[in-house]
Protein backbone atom coordinates (compact mmCIF):
# COMPACT_ATOMS: atom_id res chain seq x y z
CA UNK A 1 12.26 -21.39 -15.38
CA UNK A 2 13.02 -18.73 -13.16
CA UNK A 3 17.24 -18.90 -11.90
CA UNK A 4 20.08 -16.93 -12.35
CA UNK A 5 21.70 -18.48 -15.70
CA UNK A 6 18.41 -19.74 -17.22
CA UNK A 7 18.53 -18.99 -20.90
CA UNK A 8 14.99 -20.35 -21.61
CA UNK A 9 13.67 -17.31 -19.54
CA UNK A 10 10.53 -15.46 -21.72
CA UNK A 11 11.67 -12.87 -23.73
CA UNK A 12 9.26 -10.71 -21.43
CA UNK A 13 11.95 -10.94 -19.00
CA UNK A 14 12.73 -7.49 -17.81
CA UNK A 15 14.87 -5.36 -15.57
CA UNK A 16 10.75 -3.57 -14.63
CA UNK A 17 9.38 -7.27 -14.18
CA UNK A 18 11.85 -8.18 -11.65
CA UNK A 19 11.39 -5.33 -9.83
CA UNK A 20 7.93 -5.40 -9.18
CA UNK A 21 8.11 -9.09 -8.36
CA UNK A 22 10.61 -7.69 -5.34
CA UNK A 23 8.49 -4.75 -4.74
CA UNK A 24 5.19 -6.67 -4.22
CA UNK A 25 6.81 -9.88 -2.56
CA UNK A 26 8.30 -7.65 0.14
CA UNK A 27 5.67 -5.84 0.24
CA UNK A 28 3.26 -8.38 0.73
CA UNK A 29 5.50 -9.78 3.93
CA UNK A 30 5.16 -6.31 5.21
CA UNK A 31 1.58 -6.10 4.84
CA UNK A 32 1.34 -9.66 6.71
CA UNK A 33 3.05 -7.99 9.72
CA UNK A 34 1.08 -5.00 10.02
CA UNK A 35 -1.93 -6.82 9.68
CA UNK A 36 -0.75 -9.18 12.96
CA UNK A 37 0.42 -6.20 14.56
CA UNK A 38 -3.01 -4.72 14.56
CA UNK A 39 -4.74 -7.18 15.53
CA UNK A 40 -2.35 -7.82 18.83
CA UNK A 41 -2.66 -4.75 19.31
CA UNK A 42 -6.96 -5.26 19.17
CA UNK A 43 -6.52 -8.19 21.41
CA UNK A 44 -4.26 -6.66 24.18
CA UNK A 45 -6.37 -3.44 24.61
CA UNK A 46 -9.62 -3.95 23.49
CA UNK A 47 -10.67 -7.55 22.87
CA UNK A 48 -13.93 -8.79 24.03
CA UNK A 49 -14.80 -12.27 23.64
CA UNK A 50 -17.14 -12.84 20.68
CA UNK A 51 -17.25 -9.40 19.58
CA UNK A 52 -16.15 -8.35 16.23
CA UNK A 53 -13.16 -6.27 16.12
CA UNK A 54 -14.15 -2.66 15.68
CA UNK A 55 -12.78 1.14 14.42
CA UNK A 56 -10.02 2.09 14.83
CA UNK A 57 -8.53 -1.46 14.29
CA UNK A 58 -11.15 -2.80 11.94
CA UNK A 59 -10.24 0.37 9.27
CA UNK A 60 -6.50 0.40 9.68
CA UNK A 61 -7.59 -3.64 8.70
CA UNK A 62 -10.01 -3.09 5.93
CA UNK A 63 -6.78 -0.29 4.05
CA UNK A 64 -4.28 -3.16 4.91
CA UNK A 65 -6.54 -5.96 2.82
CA UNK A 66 -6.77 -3.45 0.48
CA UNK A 67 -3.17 -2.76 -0.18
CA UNK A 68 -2.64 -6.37 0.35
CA UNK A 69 -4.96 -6.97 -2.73
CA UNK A 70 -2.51 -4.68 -5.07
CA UNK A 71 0.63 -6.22 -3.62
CA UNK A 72 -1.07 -9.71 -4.41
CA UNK A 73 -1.09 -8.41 -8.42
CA UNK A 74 2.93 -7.31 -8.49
CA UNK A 75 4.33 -11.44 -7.68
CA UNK A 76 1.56 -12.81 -10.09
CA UNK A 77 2.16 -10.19 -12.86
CA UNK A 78 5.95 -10.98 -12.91
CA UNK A 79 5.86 -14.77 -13.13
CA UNK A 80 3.57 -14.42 -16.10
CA UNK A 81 6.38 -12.65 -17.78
CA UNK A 82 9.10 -14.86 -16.21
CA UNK A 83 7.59 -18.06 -17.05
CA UNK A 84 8.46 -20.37 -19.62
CA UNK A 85 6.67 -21.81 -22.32
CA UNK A 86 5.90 -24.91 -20.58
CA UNK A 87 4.66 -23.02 -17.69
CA UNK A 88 2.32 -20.10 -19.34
CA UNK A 89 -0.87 -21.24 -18.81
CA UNK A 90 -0.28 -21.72 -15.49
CA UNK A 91 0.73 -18.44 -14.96
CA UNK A 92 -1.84 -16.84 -16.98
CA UNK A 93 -4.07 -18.54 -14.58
CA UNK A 94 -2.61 -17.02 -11.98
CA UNK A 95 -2.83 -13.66 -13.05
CA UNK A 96 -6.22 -13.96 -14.45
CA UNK A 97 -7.62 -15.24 -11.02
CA UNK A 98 -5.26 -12.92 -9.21
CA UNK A 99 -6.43 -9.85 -10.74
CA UNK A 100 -10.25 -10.77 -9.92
CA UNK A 101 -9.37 -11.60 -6.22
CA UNK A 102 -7.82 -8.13 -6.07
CA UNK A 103 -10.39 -5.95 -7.93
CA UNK A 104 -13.23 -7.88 -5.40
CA UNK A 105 -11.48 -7.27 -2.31
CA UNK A 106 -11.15 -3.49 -3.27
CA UNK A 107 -14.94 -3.39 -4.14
CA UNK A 108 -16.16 -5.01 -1.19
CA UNK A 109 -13.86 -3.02 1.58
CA UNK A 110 -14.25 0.26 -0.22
CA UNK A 111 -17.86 -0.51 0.20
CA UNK A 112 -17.22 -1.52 3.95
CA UNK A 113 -15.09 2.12 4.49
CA UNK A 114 -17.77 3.99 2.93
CA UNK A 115 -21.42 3.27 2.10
CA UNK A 116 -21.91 0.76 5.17
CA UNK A 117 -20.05 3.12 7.38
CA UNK A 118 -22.16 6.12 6.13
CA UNK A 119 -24.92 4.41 6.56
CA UNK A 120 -24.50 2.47 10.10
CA UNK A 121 -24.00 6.06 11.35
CA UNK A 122 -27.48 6.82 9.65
CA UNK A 123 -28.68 4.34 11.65
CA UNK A 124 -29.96 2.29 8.22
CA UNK A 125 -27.90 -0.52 8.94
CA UNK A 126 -27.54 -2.16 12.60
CA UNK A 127 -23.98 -2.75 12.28
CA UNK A 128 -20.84 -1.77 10.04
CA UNK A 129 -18.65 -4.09 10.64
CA UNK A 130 -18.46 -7.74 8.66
CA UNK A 131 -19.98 -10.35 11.29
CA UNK A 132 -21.14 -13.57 9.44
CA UNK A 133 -23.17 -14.77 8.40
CA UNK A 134 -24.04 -11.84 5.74
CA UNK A 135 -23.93 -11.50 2.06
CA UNK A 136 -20.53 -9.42 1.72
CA UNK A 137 -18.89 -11.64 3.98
CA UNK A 138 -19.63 -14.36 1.95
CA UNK A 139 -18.21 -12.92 -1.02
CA UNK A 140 -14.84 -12.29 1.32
CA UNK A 141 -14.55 -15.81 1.74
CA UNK A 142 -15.14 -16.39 -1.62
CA UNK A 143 -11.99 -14.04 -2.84
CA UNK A 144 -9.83 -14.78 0.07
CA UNK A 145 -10.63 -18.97 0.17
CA UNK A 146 -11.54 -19.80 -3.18
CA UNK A 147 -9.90 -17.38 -5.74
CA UNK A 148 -6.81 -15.87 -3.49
CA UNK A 149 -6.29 -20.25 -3.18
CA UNK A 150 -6.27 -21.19 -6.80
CA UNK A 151 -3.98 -18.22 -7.46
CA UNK A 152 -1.27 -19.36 -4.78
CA UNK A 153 -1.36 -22.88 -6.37
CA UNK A 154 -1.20 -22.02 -9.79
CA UNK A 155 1.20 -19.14 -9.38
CA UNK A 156 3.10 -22.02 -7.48
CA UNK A 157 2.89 -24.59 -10.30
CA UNK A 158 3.94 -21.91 -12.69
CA UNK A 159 7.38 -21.71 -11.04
CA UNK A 160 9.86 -23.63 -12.17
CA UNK A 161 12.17 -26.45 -9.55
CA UNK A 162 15.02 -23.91 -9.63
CA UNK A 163 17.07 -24.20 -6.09
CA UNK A 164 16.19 -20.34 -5.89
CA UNK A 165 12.20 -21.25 -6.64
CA UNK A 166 11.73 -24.65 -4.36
CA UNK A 167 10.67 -22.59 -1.07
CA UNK A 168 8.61 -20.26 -2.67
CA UNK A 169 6.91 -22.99 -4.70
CA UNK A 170 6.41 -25.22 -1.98
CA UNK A 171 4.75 -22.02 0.04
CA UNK A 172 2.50 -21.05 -2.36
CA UNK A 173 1.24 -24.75 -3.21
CA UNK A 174 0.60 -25.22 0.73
CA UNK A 175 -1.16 -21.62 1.43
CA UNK A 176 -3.38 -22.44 -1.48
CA UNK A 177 -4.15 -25.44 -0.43
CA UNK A 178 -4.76 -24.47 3.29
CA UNK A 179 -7.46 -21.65 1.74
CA UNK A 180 -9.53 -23.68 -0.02
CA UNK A 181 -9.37 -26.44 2.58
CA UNK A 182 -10.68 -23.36 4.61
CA UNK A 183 -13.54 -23.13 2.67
CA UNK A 184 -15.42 -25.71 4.67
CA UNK A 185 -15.73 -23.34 7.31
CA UNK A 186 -18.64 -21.18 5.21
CA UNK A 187 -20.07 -24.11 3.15
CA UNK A 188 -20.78 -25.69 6.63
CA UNK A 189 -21.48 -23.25 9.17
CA UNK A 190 -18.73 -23.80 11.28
CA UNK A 191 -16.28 -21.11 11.20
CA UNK A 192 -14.06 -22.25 13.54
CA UNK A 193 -12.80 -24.63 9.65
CA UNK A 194 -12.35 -21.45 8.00
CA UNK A 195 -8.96 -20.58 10.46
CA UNK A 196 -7.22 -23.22 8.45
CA UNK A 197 -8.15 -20.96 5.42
CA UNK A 198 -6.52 -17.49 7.31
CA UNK A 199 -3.65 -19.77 8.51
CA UNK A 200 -3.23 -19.61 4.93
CA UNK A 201 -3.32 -16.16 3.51
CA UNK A 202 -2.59 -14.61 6.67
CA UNK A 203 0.13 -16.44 7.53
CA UNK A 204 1.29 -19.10 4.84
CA UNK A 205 0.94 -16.13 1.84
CA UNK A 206 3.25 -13.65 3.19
CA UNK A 207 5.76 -16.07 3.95
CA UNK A 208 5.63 -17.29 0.20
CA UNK A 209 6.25 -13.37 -0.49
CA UNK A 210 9.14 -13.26 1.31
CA UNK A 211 10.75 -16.15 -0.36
CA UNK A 212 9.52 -14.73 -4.01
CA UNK A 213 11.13 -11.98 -3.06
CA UNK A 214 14.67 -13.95 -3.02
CA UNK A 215 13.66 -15.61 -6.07
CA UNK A 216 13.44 -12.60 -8.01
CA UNK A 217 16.25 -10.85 -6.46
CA UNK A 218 18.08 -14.22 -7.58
CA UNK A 219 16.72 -14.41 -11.06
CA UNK A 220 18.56 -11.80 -14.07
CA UNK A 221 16.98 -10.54 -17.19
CA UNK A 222 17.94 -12.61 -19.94
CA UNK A 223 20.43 -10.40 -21.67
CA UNK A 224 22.18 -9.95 -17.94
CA UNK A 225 22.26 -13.94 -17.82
CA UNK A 226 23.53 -14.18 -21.54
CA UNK A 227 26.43 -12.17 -21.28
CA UNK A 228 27.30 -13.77 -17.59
């Protein structure tokens, strides 16, 4: 369990784990912003109805999801080496889905920033941006529905009902759910489904990082809580 006085806390538990849990929670809520900010920003100046969203907005996007993808590693990393006995394989799932949501996203928008972009301006491809339906989109959905959604639930089940853990928990279990509900959208064509799935990691999933963010600044390494 993750909480203040726990003394069944992993012997993993370390001064480094809880600070990258902070680290990545908060920065994961600051991501979340940015990445609304931009695209109000998109919207008030430039928005065209049906047209994808474009350079300069679309890049600035593409670097958030990317950074978003690392931050996503920090919360899942450190409740592996919170977690309990009782609660390791849940948080082993977590970080082993977690870690291949993140290393996807980085392939596919690092292929977005460069090859497609080199390439649109080569006039090789009609268009650079990610309009669906197209292959890499696909796989988007696929990281961002399907794998960034089993990680939120399991990372959820792998924390413990500690008073400091109950928001966080309940955040992460109803993003994750939200995602993959989202994944309707592609299976059926109708994209207008797959806004329950972004009401989940663009909305839901930073929220959940702001509350693991209390939960770790709540939580004590071990030899802290044994001498308390």
């Amino acid at each position: 369990m993750i909480g203040p006085l726990d003394s069944t806390a992993s012997e993993r538990w370390s001064r480094s784990a809880r600070r990258l849990g902070i680290a990545s929670s908060t920065g994961l809520l600051a991501v979340g912003i940015l990445y609304v900010a931009v695209i109000t920003l998109w919207l008030i100046i430039e928005a065209t109805p049906r047209a994808p969203i474009g350079d300069p907005y679309l890049a600035v996007m593409e670097v958030l999801t990317m950074v978003s993808a690392l931050a996503l590693l920090g919360p899942v990393i450190a409740i592996w080496c919170f977690a309990d006995a009782a609660r390791r394989v849940q948080a082993l799932g977590a970080l082993s889905i977690g870690s291949l949501a993140a290393v996807l996203t980085m392939a596919i928008h690092f292929v977005q920033l460069t090859a497609v972009r080199q390439l649109w301006r080569a006039v090789r491809v009609s268009d650079y941006r990610l309009v669906w339906p197209s292959p890499l989109f696909a796989v988007e959905y696929f990281v961002w529905d399907i794998l960034v959604g089993l990680t939120m639930l399991s990372a959820g089940f792998a924390l413990a009902g500690s008073p400091a853990a109950v928001y966080a928990r309940r955040a992460r279990l109803f993003g994750g759910v939200l995602c993959l509900v989202g994944t309707a959208g592609p299976l059926s064509g109708r994209m207008l489904v797959q806004n329950v799935a972004v009401l989940g990691y663009a909305v839901v999933f930073p929220l959940a990082g702001a509350f693991m963010a209390g939960v770790f600044r709540a939580a004590l390494p071990s030899s802290c809580a044994a001498a308390a």
